[in-house]
Protein backbone atom coordinates (compact mmCIF):
# COMPACT_ATOMS: atom_id res chain seq x y z
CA UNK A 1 -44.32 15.48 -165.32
CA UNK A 2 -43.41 16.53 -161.88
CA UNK A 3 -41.59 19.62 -160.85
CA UNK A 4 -38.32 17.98 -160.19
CA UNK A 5 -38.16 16.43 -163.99
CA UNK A 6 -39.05 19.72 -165.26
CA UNK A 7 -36.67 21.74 -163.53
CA UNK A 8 -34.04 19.26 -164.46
CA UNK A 9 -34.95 19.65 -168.22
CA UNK A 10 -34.69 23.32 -167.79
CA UNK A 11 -31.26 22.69 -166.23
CA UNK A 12 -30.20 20.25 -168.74
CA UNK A 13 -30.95 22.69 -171.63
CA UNK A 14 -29.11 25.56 -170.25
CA UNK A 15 -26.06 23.32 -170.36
CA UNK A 16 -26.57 22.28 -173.55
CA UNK A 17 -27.13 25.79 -174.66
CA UNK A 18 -23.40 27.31 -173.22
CA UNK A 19 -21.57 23.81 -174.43
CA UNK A 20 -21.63 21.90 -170.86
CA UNK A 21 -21.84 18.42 -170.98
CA UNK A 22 -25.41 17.30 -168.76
CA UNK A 23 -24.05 14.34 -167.44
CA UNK A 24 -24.18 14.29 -163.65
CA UNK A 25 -26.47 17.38 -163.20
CA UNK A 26 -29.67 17.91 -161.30
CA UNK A 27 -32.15 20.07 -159.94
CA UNK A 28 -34.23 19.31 -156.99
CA UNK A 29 -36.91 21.35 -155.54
CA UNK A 30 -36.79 21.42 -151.32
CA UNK A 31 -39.22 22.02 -148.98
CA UNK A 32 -37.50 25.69 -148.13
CA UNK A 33 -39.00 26.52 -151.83
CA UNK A 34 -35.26 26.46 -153.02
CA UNK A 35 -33.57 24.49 -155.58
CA UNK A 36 -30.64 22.50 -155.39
CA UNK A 37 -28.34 22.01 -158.26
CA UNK A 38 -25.50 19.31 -158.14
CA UNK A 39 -23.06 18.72 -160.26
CA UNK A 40 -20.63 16.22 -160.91
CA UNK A 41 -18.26 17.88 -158.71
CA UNK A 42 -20.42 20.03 -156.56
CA UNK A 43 -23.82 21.34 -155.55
CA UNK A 44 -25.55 25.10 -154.92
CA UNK A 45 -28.44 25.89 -153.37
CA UNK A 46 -30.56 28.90 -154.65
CA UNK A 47 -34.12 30.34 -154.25
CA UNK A 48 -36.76 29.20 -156.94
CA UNK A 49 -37.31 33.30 -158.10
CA UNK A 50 -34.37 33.81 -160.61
CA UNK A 51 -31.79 30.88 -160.15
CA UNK A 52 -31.24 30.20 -163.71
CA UNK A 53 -29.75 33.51 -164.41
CA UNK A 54 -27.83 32.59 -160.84
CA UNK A 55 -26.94 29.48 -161.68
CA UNK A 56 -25.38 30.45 -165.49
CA UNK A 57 -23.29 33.53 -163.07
CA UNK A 58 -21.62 30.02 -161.32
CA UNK A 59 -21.45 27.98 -164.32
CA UNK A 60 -19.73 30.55 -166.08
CA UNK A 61 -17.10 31.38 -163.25
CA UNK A 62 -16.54 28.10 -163.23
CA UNK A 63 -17.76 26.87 -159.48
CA UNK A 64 -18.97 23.72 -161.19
CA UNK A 65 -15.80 22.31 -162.94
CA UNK A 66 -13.97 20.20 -161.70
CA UNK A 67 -11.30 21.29 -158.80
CA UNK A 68 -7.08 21.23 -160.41
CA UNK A 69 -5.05 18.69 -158.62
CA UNK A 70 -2.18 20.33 -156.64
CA UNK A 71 0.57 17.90 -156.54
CA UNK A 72 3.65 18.83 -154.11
CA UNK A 73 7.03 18.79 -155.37
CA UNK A 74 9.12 15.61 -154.45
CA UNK A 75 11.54 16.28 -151.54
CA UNK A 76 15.24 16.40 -153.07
């Protein structure tokens, strides 16, 4: 199994573990020996050493949900 597929399982089972949906999420090693995680509605970058507990500190402040629409108020 190669590193990417594992470190998308690991990703995939911290979601399921705090009740997040998977769908849309990856991890991707790069060549900087970081790891990028998108998301359906947006993507971090972090360094291999410790981004799962980095990571969980995002998903849990919400920086990967999706952004409110603003609607403006119809001139009167």
């Amino acid at each position: 199994m190669s590193a990417h597929a594992l470190e998308t399982r690991l990703l995939h089972a911290l979601l399921r573990l705090h009740g997040h949906e998977r769908a849309g999420f990856s991890a991707r090693l790069m060549a900087d020996h970081g790891i990028c995680i998108t998301g359906p509605h947006s993507a971090s970058f972090y360094p291999v050493e410790g981004w799962t507990s980095l990571f969980l500190h995002h998903l849990r402040r919400g920086f990967f949900d999706p952004a409110p629409v603003h609607r403006r108020a119809a001139a009167a």
